[in-house]
C-alpha atoms as a PDB file:
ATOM      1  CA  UNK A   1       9.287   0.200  16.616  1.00  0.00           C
ATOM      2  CA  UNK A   2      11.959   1.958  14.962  1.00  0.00           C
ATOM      3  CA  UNK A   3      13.103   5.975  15.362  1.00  0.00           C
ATOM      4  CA  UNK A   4      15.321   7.915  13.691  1.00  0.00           C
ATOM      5  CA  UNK A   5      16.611  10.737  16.554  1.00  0.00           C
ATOM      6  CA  UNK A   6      16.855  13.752  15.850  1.00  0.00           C
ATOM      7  CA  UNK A   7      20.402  14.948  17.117  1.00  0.00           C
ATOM      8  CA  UNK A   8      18.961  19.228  17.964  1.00  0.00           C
ATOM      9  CA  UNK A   9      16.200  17.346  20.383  1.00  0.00           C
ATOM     10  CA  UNK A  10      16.265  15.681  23.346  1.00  0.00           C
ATOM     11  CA  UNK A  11      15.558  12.042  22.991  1.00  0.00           C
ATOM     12  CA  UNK A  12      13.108  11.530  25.406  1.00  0.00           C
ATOM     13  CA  UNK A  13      10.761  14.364  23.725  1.00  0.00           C
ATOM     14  CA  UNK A  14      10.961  12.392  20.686  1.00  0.00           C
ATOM     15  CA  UNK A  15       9.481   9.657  22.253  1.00  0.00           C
ATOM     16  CA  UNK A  16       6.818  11.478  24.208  1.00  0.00           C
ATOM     17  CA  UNK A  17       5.608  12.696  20.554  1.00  0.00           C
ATOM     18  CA  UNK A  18       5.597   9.541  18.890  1.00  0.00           C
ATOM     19  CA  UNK A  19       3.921   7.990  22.089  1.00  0.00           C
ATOM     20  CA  UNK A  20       1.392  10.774  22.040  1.00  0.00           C
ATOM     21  CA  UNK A  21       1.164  10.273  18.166  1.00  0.00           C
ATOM     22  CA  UNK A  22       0.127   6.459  18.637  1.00  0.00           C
ATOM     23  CA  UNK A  23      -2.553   7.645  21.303  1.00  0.00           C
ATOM     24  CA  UNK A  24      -4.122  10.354  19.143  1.00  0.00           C
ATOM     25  CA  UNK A  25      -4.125   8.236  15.164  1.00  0.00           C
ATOM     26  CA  UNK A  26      -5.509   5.043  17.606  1.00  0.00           C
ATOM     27  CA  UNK A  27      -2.773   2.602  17.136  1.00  0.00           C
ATOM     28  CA  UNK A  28      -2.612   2.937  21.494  1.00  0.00           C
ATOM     29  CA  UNK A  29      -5.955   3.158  22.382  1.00  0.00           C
ATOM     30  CA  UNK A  30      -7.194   4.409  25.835  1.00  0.00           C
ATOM     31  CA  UNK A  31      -6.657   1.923  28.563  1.00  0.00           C
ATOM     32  CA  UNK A  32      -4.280   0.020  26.179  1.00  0.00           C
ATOM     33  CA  UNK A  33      -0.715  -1.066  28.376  1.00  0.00           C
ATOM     34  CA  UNK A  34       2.268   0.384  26.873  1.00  0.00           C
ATOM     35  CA  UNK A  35       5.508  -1.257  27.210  1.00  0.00           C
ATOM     36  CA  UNK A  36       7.860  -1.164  30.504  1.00  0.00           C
ATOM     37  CA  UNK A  37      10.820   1.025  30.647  1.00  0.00           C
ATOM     38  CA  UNK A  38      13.033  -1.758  29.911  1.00  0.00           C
ATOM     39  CA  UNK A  39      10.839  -2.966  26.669  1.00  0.00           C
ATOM     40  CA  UNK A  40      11.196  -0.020  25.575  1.00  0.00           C
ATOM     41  CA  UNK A  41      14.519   0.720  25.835  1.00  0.00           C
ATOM     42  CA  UNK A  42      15.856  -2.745  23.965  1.00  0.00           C
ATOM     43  CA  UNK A  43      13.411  -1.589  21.497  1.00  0.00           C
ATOM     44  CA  UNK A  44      15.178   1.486  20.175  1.00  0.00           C
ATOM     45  CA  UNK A  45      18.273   0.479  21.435  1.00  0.00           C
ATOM     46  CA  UNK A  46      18.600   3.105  23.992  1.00  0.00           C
ATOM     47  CA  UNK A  47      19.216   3.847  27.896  1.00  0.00           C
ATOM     48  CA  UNK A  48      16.523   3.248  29.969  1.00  0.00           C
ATOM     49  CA  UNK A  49      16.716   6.252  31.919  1.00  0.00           C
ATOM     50  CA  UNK A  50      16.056   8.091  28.969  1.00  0.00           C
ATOM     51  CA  UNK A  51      12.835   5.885  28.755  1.00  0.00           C
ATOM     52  CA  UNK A  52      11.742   6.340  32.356  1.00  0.00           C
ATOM     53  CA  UNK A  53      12.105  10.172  32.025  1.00  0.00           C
ATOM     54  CA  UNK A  54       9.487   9.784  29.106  1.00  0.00           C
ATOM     55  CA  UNK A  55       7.269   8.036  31.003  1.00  0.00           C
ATOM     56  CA  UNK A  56       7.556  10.442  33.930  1.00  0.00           C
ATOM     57  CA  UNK A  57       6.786  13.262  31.972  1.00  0.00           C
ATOM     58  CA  UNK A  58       4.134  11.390  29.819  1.00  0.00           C
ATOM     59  CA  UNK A  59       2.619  10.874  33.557  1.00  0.00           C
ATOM     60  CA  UNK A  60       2.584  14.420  34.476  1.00  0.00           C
ATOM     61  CA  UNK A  61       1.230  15.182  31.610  1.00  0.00           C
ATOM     62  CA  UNK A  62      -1.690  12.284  32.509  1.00  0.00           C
ATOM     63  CA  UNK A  63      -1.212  11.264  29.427  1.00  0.00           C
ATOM     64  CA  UNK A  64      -0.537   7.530  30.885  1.00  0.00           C
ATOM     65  CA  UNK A  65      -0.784   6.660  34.018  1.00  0.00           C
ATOM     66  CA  UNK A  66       0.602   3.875  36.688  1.00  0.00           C
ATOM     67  CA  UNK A  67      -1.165   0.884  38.188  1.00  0.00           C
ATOM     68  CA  UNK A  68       0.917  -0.524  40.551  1.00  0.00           C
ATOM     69  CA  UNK A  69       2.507  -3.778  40.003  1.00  0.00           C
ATOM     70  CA  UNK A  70       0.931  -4.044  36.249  1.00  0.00           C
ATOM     71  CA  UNK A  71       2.530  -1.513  34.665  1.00  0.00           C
ATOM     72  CA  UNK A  72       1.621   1.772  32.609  1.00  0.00           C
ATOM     73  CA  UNK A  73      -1.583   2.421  30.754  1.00  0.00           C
ATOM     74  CA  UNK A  74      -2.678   5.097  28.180  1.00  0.00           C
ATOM     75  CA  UNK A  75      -4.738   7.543  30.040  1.00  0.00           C
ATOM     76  CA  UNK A  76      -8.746   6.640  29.792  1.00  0.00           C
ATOM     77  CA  UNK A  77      -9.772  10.027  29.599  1.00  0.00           C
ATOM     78  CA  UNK A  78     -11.090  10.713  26.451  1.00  0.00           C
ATOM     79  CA  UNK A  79     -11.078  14.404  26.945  1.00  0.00           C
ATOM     80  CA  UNK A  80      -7.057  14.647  27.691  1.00  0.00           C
ATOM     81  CA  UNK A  81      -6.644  12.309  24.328  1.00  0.00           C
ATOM     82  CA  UNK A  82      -8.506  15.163  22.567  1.00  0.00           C
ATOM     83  CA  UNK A  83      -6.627  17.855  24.031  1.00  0.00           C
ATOM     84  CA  UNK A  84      -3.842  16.084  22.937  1.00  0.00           C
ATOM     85  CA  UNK A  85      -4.749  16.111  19.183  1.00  0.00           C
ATOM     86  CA  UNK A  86      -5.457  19.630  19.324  1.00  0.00           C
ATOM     87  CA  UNK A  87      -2.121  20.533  20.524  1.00  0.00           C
ATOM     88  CA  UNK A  88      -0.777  18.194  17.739  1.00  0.00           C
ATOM     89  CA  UNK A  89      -2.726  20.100  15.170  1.00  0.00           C
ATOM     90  CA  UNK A  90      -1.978  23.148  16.280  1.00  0.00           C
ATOM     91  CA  UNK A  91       1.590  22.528  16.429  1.00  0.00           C
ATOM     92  CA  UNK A  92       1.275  21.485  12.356  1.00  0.00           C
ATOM     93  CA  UNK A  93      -1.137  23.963  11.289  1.00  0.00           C
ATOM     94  CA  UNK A  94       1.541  26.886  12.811  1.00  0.00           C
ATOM     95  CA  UNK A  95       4.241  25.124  10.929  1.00  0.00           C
ATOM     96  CA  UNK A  96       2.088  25.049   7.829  1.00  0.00           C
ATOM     97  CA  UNK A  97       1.351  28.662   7.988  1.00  0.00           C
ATOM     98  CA  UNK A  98       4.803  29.771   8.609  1.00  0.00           C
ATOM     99  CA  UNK A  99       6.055  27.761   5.588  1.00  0.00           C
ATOM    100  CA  UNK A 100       3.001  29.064   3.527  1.00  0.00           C
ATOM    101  CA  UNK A 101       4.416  32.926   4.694  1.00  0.00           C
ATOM    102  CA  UNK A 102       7.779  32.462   4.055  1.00  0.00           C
ATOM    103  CA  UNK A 103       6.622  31.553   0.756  1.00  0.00           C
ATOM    104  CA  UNK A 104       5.261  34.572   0.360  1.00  0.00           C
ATOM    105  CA  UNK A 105       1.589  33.536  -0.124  1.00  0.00           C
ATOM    106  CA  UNK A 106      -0.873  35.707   1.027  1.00  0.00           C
ATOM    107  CA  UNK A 107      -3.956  34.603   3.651  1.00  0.00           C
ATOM    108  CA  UNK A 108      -6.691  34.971   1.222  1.00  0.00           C
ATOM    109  CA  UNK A 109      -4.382  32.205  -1.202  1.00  0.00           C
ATOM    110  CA  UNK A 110      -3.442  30.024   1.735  1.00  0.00           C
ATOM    111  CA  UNK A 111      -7.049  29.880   2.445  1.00  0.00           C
ATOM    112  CA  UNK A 112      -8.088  29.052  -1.961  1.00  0.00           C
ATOM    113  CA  UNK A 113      -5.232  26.468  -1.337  1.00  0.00           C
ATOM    114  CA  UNK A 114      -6.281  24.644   1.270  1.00  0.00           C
ATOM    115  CA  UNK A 115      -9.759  24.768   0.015  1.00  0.00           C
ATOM    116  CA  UNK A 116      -9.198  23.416  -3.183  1.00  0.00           C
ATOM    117  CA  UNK A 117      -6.888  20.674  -1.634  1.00  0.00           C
ATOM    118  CA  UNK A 118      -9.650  19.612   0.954  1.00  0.00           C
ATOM    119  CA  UNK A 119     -12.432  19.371  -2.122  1.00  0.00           C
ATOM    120  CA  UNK A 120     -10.268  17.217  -4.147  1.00  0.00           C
ATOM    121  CA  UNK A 121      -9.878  14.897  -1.426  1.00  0.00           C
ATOM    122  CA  UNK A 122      -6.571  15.364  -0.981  1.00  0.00           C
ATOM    123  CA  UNK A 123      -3.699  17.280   1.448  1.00  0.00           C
ATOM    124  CA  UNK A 124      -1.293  17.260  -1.429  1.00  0.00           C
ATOM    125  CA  UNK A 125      -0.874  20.302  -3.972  1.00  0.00           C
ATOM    126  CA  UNK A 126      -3.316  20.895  -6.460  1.00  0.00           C
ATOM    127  CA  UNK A 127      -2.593  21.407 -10.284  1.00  0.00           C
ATOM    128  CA  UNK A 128      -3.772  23.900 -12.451  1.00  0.00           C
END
């Protein structure tokens, strides 16, 4: 795996949402074992505390959870997963609307776009 940081946010939220973006699109899959902190941290070349605090948060969360002496496991709760993707979406359909606004298009035309995009089969523009 390979991640680009972004310097304005804290590393270890990074890696929460791409963890949490592996869960959700089913390349992790519920009950599937995630790498140790150390794995992890060779990985993308970075300090493993930064790793365990992502995986400390990621267990608060319940997104994964601990089984002692075999490591860390995505969460088997199929209900938390969904809850999950929810937030996700939500999180992109705000920053699509607010990027739609500052535009300066208007609900009604937001709503013709989107539309129009979804019965072409697409999520790109469409062309008149």
């Amino acid at each position: 795996m390979t991640m680009e940081f972004d310097n304005n946010l804290p590393i270890y939220l990074q890696i929460m949402q791409y963890i949490k973006r592996q869960i959700v699109t089913g390349t992790l899959q519920a009950g599937d074992k995630i790498p140790s902190v150390r794995e992890l941290a060779a990985e993308l070349q970075i300090n493993p505390n930064t790793v365990q605090r992502t995986f400390q948060e990621l267990e608060r969360e319940e997104v994964v959870e601990t089984k002692r002496g075999l490591g860390r496991y995505v969460t088997s709760e199929e209900r938390k997963i969904m809850t999950i993707k929810k937030e996700m979406a939500g999180e992109l359909l705000e920053r699509f609307l607010t990027g739609m606004q500052e535009l300066g298009i208007e609900e009604k035309d937001i709503l013709s776009i989107v539309a129009d995009a979804v019965a072409e089969g697409k999520g790109g523009t469409t062309h008149e």
